[in-house]
N, C-alpha and C. Protein backbone atom coordinates (compact mmCIF):
# COMPACT_ATOMS: atom_id res chain seq x y z
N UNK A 1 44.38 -38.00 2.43
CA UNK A 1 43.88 -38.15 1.09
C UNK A 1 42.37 -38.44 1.10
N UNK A 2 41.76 -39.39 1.88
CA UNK A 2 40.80 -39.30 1.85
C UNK A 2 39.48 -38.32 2.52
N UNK A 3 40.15 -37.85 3.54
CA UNK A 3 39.47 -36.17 3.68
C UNK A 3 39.48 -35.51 2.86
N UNK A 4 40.21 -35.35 1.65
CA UNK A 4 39.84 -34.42 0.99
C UNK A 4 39.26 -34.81 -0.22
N UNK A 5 39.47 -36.08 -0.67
CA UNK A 5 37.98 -36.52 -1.34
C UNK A 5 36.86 -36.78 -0.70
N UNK A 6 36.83 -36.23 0.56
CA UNK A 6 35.62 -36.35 1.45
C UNK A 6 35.20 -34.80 1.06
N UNK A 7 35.63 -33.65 1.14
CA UNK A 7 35.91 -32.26 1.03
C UNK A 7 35.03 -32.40 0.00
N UNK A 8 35.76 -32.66 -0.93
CA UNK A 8 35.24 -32.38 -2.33
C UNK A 8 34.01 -32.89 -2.57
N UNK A 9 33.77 -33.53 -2.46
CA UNK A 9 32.38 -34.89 -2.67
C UNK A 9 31.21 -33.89 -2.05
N UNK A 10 31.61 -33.48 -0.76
CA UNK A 10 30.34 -32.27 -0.41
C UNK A 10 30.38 -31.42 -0.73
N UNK A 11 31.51 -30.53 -1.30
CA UNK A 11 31.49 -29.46 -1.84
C UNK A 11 30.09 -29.76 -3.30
N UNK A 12 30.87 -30.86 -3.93
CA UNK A 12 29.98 -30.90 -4.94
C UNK A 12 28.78 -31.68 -5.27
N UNK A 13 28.21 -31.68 -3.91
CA UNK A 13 27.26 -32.93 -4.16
C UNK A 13 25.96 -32.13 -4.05
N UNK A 14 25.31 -32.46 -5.11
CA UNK A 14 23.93 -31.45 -5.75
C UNK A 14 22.57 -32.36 -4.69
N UNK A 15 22.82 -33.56 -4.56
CA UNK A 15 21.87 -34.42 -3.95
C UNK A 15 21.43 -34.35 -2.33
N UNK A 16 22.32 -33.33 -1.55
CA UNK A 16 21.45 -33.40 -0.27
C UNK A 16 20.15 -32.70 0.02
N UNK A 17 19.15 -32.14 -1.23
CA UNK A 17 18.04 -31.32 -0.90
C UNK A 17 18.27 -30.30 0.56
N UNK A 18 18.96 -29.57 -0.22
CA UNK A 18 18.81 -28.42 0.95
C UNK A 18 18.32 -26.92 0.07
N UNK A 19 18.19 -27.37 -1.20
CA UNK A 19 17.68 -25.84 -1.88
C UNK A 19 15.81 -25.66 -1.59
N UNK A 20 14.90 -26.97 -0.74
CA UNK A 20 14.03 -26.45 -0.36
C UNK A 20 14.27 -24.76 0.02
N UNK A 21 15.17 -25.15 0.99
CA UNK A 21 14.84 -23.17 1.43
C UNK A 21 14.45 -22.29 1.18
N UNK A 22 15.18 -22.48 -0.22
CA UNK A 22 15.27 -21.33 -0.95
C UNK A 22 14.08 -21.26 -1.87
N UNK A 23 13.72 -22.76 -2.13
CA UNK A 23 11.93 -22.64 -2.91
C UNK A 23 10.88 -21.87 -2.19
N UNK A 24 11.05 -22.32 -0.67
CA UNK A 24 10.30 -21.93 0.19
C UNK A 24 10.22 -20.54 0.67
N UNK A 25 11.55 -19.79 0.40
CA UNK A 25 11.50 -18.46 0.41
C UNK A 25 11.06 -17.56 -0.64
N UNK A 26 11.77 -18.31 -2.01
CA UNK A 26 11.16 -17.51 -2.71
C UNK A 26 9.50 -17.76 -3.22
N UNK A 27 8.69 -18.89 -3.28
CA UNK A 27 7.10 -19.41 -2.90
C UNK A 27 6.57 -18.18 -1.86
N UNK A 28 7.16 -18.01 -0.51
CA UNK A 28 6.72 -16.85 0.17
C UNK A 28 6.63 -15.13 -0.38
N UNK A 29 7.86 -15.06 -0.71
CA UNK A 29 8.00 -13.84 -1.64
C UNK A 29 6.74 -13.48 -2.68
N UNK A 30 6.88 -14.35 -3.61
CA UNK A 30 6.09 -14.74 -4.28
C UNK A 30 4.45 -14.41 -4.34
N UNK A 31 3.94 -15.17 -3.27
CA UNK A 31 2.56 -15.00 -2.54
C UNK A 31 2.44 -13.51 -1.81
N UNK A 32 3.40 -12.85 -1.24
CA UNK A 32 3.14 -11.82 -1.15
C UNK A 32 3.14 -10.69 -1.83
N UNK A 33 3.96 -10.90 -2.77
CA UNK A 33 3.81 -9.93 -3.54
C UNK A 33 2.81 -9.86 -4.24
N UNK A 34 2.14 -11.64 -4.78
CA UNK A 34 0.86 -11.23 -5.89
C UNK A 34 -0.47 -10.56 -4.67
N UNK A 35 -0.79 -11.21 -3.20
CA UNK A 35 -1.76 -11.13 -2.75
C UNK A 35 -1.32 -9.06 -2.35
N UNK A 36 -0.14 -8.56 -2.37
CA UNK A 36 -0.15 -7.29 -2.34
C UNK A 36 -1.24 -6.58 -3.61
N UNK A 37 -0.58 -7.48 -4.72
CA UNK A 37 -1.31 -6.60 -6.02
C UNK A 37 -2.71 -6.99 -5.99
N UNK A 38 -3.52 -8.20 -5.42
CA UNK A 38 -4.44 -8.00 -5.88
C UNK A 38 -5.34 -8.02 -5.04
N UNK A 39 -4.86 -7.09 -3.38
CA UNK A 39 -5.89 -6.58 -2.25
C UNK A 39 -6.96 -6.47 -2.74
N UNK A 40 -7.15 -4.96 -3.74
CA UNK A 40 -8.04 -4.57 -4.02
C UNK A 40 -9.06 -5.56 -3.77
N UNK A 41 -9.15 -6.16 -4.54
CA UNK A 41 -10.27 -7.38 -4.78
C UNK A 41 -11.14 -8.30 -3.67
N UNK A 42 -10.24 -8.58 -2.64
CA UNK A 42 -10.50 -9.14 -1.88
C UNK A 42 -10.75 -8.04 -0.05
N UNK A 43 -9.92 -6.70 -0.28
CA UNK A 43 -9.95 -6.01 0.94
C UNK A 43 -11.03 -4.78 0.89
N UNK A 44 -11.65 -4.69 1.65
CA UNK A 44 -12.77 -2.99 1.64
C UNK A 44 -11.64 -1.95 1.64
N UNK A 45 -11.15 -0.76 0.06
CA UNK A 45 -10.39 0.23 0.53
C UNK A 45 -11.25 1.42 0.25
N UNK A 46 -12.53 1.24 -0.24
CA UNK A 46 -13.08 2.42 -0.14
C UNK A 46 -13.67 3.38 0.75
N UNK A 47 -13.38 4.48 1.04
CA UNK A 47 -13.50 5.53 2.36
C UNK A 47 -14.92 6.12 2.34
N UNK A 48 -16.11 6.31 3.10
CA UNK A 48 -16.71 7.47 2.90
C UNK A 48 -16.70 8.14 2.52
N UNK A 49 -17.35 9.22 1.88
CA UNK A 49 -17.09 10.51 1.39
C UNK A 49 -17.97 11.24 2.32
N UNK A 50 -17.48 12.34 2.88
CA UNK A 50 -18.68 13.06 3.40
C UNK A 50 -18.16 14.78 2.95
N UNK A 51 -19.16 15.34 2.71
CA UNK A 51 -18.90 16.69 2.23
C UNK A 51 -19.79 17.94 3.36
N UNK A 52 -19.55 18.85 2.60
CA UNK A 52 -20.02 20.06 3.66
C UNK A 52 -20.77 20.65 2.42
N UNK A 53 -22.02 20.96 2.41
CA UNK A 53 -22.92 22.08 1.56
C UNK A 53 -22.19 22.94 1.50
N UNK A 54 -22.31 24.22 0.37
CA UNK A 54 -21.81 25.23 -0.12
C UNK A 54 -23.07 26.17 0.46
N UNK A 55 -22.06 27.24 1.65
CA UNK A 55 -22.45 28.32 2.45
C UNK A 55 -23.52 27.77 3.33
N UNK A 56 -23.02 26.91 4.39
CA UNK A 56 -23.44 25.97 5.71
C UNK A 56 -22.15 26.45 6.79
N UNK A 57 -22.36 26.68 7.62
CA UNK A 57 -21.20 26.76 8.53
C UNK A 57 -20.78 26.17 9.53
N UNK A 58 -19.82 25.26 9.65
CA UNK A 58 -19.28 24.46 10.26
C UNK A 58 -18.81 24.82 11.65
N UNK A 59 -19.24 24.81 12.75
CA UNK A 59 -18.30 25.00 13.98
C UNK A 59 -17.09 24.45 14.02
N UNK A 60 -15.97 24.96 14.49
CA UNK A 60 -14.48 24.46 14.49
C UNK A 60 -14.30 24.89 15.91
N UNK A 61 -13.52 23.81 16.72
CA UNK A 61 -12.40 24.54 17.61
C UNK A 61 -11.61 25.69 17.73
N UNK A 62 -10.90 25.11 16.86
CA UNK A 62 -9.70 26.62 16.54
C UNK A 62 -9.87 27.44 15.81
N UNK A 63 -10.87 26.87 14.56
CA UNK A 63 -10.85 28.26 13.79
C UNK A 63 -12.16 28.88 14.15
N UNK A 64 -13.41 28.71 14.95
CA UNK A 64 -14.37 29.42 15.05
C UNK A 64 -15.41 28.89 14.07
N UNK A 65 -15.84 29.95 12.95
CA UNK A 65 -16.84 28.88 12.52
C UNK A 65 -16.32 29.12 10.56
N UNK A 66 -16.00 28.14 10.23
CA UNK A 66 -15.80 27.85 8.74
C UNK A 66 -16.80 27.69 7.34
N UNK A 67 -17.07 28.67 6.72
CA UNK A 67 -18.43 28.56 5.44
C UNK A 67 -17.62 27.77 4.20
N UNK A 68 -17.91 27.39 3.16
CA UNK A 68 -17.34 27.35 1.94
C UNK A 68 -18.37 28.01 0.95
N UNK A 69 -17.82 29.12 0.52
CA UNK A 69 -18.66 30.05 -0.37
C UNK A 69 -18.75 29.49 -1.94
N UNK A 70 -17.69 28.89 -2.28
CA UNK A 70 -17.85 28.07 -3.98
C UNK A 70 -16.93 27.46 -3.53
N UNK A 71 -16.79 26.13 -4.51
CA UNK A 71 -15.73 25.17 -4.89
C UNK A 71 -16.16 24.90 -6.52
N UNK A 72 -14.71 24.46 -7.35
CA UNK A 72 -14.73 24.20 -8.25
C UNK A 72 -13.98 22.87 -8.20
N UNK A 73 -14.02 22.34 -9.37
CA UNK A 73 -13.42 20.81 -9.34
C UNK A 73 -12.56 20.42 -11.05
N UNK A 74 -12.23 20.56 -10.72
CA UNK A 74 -11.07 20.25 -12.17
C UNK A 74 -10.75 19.01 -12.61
N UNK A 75 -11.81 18.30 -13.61
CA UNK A 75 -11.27 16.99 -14.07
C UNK A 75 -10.06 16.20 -14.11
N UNK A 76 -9.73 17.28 -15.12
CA UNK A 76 -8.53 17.09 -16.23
C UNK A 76 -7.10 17.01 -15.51
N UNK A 77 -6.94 17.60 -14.31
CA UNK A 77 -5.54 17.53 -13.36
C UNK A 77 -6.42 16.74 -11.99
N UNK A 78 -7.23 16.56 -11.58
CA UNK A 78 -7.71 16.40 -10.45
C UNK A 78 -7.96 17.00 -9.38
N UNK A 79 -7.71 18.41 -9.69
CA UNK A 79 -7.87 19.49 -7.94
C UNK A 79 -9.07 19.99 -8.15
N UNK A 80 -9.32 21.10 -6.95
CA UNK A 80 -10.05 21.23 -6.31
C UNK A 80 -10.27 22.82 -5.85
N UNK A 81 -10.69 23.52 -6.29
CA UNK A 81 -10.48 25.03 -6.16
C UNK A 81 -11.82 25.52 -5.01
N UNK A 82 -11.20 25.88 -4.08
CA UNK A 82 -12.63 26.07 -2.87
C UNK A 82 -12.11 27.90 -2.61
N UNK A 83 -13.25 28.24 -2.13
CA UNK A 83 -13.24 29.49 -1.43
C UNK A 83 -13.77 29.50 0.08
N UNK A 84 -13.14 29.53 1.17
CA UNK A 84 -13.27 29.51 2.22
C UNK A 84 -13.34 30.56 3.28
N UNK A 85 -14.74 31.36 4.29
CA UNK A 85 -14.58 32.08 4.87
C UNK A 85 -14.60 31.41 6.42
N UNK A 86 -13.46 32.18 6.88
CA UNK A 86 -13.88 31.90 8.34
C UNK A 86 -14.10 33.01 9.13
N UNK A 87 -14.62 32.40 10.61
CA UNK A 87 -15.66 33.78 10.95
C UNK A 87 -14.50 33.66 12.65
């Protein structure tokens, strides 16, 4: 009889602080997810840009040597329309 009001008593006993854990996991969660969203701010993600003049010719390995005769650039969708000779 009294084991199992021993049983019960821990089953239901809200007072041993063991839900730290779970603060502590979700606090971690938490922090990562905001410091994901707000890299930007704090990390360098911007790349170089480097381009090639229009009708300059590039030496290549494999392809020999590469010109770009026009490119166009399209706001409104974001592409990029090039004309490319290789030699």
């Amino acid at each position: 009889m009294a084991f199992k009001k021993h049983l019960e008593d821990y089953r239901f006993n809200l007072n041993r602080n063991r839900s730290w854990k779970y603060t502590a996991m979700l606090i971690f969660f938490f922090i990562g997810f905001l410091s994901l969203l707000t890299s930007k701010f704090y990390l360098k993600t911007e790349d170089p840009l480097y381009h090639t003049n229009t009708y300059e010719a590039v030496s290549s390995n494999i392809a020999g040597t590469v010109t770009i005769e026009n490119r166009v650039y399209h706001p409104a969708n974001g592409s990029l329309d090039m004309v490319i000779k290789m030699d």
